[in-house]
N, C-alpha and C. Protein backbone atom coordinates (compact mmCIF):
# COMPACT_ATOMS: atom_id res chain seq x y z
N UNK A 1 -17.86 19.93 22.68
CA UNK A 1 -18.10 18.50 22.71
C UNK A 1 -17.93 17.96 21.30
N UNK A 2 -17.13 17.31 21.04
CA UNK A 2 -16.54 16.28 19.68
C UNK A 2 -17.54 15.75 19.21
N UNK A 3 -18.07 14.60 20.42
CA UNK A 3 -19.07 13.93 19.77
C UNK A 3 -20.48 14.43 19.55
N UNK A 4 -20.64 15.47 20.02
CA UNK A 4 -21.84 16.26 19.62
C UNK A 4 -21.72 17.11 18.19
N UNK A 5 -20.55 17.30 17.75
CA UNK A 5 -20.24 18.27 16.51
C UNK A 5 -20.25 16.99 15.69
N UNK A 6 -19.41 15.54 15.93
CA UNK A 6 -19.51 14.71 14.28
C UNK A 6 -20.82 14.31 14.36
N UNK A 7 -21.88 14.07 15.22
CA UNK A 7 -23.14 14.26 15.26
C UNK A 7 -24.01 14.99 14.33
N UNK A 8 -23.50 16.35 14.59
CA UNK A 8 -24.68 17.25 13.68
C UNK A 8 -23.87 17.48 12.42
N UNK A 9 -22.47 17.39 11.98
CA UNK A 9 -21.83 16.98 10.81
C UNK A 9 -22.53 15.90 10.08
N UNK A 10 -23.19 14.88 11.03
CA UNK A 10 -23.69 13.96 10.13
C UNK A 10 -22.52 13.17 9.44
N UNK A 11 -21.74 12.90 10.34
CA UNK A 11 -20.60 11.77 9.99
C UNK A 11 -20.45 10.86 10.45
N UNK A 12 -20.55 9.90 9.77
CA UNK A 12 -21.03 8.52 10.21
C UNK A 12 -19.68 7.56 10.67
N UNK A 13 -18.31 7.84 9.74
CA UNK A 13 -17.16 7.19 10.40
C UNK A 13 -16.46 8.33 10.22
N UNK A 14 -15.34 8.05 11.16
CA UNK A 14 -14.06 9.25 10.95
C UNK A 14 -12.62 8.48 11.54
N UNK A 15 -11.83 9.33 11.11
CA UNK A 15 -11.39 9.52 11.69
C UNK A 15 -10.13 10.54 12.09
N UNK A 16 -9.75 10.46 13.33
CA UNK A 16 -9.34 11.43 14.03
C UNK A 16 -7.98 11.73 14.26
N UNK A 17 -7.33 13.07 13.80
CA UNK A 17 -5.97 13.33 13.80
C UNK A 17 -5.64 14.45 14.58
N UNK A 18 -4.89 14.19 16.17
CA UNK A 18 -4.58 15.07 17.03
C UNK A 18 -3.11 15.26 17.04
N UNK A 19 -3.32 16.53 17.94
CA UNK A 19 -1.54 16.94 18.03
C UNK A 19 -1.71 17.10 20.05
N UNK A 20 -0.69 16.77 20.27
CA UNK A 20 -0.30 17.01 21.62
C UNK A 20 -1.24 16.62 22.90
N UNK A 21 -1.68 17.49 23.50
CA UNK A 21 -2.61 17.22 24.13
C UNK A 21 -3.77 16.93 23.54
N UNK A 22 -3.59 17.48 22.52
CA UNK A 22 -5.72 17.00 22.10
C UNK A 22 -5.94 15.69 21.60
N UNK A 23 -4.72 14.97 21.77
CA UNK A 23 -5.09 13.28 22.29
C UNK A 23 -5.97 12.82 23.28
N UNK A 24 -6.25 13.32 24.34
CA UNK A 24 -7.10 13.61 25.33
C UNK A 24 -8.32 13.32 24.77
N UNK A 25 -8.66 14.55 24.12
CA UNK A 25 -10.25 14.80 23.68
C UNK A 25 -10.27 13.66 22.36
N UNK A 26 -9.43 13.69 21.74
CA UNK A 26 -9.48 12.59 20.46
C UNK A 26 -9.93 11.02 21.14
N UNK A 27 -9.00 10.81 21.83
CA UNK A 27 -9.46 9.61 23.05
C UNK A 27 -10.29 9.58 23.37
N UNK A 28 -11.14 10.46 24.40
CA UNK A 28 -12.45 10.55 24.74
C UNK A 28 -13.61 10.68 24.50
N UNK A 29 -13.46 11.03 22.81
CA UNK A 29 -14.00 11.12 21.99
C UNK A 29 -14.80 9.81 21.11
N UNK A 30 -13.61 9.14 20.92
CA UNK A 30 -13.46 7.26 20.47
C UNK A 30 -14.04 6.81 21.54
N UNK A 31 -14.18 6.43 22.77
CA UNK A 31 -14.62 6.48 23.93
C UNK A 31 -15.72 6.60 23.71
N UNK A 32 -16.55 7.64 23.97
CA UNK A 32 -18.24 7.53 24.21
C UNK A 32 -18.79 7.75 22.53
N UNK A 33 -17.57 7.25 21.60
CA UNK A 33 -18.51 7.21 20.26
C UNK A 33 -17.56 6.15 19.44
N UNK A 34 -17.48 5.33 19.55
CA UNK A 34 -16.72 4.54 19.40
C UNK A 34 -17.27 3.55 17.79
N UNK A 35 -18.78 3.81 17.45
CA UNK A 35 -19.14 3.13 15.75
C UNK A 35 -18.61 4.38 15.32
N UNK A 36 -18.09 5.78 15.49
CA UNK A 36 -18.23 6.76 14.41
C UNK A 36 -16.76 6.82 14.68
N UNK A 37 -15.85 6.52 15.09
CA UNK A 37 -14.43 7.10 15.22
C UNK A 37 -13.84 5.70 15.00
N UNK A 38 -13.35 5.49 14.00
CA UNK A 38 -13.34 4.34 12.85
C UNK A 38 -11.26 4.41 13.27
N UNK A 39 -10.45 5.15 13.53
CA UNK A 39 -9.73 5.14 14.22
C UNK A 39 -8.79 6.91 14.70
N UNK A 40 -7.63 6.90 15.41
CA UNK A 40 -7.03 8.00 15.82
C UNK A 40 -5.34 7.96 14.83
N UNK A 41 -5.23 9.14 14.87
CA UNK A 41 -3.87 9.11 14.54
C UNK A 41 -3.28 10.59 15.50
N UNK A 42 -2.35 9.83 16.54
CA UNK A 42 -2.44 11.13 17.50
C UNK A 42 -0.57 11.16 17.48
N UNK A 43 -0.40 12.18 17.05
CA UNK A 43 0.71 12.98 16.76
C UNK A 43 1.46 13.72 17.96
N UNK A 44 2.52 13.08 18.54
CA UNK A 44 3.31 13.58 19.86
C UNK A 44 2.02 13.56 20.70
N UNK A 45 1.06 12.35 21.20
CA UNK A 45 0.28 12.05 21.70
C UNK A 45 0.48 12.61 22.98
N UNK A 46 0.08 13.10 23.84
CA UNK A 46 0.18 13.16 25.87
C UNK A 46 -1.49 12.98 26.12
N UNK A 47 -1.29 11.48 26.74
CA UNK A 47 -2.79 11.86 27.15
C UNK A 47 -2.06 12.02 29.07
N UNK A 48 -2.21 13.30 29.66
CA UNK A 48 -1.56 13.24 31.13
C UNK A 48 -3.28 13.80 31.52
N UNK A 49 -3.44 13.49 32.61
CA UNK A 49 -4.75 13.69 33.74
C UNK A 49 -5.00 15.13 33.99
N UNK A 50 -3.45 15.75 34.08
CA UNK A 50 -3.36 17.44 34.28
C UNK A 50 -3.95 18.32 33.55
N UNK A 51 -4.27 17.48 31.79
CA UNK A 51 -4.31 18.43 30.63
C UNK A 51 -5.76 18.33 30.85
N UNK A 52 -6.57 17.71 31.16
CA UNK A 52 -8.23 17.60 31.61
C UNK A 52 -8.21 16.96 32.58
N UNK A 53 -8.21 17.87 33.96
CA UNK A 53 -8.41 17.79 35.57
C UNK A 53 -9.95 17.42 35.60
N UNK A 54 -11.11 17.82 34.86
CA UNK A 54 -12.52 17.58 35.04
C UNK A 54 -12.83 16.53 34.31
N UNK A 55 -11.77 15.95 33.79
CA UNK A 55 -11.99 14.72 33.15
C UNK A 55 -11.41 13.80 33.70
N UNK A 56 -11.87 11.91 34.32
CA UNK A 56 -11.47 11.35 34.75
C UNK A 56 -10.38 10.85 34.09
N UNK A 57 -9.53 10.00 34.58
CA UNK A 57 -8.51 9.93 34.04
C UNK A 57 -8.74 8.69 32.88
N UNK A 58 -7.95 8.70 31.71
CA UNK A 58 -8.33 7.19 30.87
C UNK A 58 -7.15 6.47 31.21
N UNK A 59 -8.00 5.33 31.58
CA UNK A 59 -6.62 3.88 31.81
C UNK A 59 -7.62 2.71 31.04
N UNK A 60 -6.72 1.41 31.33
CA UNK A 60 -6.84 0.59 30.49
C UNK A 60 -8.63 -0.14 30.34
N UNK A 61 -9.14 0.32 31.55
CA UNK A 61 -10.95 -0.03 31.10
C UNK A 61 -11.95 0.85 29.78
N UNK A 62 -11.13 1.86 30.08
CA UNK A 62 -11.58 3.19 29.35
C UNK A 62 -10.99 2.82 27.36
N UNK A 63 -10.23 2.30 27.43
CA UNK A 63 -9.57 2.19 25.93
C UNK A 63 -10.08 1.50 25.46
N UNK A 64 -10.58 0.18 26.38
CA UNK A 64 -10.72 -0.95 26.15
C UNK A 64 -12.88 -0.33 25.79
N UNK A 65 -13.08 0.40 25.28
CA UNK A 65 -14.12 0.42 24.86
C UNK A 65 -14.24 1.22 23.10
N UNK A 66 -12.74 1.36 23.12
CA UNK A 66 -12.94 1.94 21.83
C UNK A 66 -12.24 0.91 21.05
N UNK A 67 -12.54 0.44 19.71
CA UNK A 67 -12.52 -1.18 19.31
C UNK A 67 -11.68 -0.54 17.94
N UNK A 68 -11.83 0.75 17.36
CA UNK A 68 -10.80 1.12 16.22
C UNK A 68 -9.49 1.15 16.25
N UNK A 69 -8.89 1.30 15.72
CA UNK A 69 -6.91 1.50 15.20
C UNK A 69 -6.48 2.51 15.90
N UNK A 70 -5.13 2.53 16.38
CA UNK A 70 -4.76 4.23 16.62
C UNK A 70 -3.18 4.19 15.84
N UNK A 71 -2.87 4.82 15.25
CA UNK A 71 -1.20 5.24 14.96
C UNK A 71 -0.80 6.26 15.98
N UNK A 72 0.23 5.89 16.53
CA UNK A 72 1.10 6.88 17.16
C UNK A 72 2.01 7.76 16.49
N UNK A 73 2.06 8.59 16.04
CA UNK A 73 3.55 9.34 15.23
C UNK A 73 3.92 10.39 16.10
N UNK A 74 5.52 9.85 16.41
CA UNK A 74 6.21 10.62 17.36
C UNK A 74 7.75 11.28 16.80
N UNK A 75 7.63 11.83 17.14
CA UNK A 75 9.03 12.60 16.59
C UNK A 75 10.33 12.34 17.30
N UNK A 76 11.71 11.97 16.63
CA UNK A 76 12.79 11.23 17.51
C UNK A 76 13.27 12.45 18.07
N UNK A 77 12.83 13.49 18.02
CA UNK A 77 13.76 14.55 18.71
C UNK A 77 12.38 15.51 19.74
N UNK A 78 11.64 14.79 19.82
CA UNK A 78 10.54 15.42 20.62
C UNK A 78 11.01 15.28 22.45
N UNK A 79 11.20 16.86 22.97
CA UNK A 79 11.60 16.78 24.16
C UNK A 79 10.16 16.71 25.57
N UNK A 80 9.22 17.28 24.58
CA UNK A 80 8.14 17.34 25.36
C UNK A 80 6.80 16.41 26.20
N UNK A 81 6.95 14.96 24.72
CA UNK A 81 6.78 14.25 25.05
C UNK A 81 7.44 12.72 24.86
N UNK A 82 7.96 12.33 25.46
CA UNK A 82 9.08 11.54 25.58
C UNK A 82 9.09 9.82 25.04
N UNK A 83 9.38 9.59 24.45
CA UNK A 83 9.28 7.95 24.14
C UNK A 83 8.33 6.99 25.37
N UNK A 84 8.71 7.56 26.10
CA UNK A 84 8.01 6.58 27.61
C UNK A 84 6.52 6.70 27.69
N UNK A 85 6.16 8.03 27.45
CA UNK A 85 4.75 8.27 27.05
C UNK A 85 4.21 7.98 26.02
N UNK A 86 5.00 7.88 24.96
CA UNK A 86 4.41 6.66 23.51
C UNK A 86 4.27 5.56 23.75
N UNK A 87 5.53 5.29 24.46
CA UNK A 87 5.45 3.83 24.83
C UNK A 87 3.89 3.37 25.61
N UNK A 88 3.97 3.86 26.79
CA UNK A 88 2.67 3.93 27.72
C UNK A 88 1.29 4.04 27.06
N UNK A 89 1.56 4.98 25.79
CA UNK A 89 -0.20 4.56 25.33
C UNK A 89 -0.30 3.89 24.08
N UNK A 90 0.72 3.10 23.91
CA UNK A 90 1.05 1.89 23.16
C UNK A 90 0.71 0.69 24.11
N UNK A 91 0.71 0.64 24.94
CA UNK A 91 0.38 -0.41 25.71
C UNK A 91 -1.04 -0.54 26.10
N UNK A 92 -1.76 1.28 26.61
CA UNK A 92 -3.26 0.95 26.87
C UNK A 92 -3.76 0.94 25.92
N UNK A 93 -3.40 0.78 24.63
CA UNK A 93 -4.48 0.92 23.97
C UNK A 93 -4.11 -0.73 22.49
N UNK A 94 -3.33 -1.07 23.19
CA UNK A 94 -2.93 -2.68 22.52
C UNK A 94 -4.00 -3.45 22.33
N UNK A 95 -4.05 -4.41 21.45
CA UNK A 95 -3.45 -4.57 20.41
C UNK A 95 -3.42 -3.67 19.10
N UNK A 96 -4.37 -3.04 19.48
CA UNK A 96 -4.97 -1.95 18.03
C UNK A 96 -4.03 -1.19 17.68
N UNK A 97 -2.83 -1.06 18.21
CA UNK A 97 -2.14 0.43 18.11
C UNK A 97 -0.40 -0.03 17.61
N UNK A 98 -0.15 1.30 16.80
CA UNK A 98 1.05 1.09 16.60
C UNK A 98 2.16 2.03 16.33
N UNK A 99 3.36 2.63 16.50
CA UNK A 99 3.93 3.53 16.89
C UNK A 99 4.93 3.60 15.69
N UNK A 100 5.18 5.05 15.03
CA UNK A 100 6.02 5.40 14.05
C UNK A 100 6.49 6.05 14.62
N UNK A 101 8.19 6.13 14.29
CA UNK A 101 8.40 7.23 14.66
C UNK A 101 9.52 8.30 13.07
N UNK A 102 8.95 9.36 13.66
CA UNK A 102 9.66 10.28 12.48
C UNK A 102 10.73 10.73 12.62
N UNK A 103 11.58 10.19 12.01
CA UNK A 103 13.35 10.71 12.58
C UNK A 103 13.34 12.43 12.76
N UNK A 104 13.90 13.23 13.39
CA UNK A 104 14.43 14.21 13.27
C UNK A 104 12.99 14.90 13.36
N UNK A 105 11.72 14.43 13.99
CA UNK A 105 10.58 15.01 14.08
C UNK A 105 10.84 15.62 15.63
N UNK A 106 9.99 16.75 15.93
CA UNK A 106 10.12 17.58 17.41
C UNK A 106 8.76 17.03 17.69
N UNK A 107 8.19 17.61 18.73
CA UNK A 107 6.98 17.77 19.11
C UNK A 107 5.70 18.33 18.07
N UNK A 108 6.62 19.58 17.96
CA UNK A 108 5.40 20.43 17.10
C UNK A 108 5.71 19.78 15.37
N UNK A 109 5.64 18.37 15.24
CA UNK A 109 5.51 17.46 13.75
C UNK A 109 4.24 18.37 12.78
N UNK A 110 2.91 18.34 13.32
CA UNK A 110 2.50 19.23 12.83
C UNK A 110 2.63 20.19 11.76
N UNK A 111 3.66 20.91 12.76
CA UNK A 111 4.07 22.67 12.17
C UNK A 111 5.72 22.34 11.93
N UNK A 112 6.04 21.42 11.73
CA UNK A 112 7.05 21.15 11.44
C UNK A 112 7.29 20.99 10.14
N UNK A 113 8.12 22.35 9.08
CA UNK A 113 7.86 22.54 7.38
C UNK A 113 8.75 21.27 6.95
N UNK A 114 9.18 20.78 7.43
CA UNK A 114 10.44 19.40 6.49
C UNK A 114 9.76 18.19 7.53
N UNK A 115 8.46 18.27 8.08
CA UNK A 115 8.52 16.67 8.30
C UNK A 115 6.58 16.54 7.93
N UNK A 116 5.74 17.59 7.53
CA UNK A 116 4.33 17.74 7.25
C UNK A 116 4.31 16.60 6.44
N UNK A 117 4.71 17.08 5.04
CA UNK A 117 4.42 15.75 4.55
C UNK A 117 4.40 14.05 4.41
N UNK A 118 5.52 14.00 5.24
CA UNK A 118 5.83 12.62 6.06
C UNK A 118 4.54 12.29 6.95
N UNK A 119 4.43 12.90 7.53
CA UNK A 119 3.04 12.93 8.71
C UNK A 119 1.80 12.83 7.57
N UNK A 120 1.49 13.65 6.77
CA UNK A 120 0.45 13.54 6.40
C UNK A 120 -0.13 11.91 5.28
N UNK A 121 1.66 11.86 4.93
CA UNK A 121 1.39 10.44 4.11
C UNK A 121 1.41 9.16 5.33
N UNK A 122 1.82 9.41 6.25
CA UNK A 122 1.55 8.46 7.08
C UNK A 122 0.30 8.07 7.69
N UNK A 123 -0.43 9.78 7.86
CA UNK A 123 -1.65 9.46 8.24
C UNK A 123 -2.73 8.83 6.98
N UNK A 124 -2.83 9.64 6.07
CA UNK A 124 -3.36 8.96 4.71
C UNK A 124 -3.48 7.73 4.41
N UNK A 125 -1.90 6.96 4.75
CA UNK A 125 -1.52 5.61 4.43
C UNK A 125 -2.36 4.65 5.66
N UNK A 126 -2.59 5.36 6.75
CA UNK A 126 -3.18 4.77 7.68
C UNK A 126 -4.66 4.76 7.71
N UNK A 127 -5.15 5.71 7.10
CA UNK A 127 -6.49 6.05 6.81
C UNK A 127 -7.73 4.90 5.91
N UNK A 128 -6.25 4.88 4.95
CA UNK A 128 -6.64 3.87 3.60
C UNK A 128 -6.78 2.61 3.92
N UNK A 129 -6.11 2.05 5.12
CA UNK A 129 -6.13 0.82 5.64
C UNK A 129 -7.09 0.69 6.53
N UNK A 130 -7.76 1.36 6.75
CA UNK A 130 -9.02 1.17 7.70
C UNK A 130 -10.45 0.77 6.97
N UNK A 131 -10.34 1.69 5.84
CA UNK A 131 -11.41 1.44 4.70
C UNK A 131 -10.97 1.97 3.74
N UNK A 132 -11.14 0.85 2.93
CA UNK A 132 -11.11 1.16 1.27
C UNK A 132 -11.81 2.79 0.46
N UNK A 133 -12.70 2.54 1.55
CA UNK A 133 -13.56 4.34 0.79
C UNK A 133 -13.08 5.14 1.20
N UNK A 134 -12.17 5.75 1.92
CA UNK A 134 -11.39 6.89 2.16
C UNK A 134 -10.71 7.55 1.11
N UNK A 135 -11.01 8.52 0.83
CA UNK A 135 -10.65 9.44 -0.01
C UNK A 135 -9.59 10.28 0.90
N UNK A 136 -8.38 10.86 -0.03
CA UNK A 136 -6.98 11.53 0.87
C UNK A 136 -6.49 12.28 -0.60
């Protein structure tokens, strides 16, 4: 449980940088803790219903309770998860949200050695704009 760990971390804002599916839990996370997850930056994002069957599904009532930023960073050569699915949680999670994409990025951006640092200054750069006290 996420929000039980930034809990006993004793972290008061965050925020949150997923890869793939663990957009899901990053989401759901912002969701039932929504003063401490200050915003997301979810990387070849899939939030699909399949990847957490015991979890109801999130649609647009569910987003609409988390009030922080999200960046999308998607990779133009990502086969796994497809523009349509950026697109799609660019929409539930509007106006707050906004979609980069990394040329010549795959899926695994991440673990990807020629596009990390792109990702990481993007997330940083996104970080800094949320609050001035962020340290990167």
């Amino acid at each position: 449980d996420l929000c039980a760990a930034l809990r006993a971390l004793s972290l008061e804002r965050c925020v949150l940088l997923s890869d793939g599916h663990g957009a899901n839990v990053a989401m759901r996370t912002a969701v039932c803790d929504p003063t401490r997850v200050l915003g997301l930056v979810l990387c070849s994002g899939a939030c699909r219903p399949e990847a957490m069957p015991e979890a109801p599904p999130l649609g647009p009532g569910a987003a609409a309770g988390f009030v922080g930023r999200t960046l999308l960073l998607w990779g133009s050569d990502d086969e796994s998860s497809p523009l349509s699915e950026q697109l799609d949680l660019l929409r539930l999670l509007k106006p707050r949200a906004e979609l980069k994409t990394i040329d010549g990025g795959t899926h695994a951006l991440l673990w990807q050695p020629d596009k990390v640092d792109e990702v990481a200054a993007a997330a940083a750069a996104f970080a800094r704009s949320l609050d001035g006290r962020w340290r990167t």
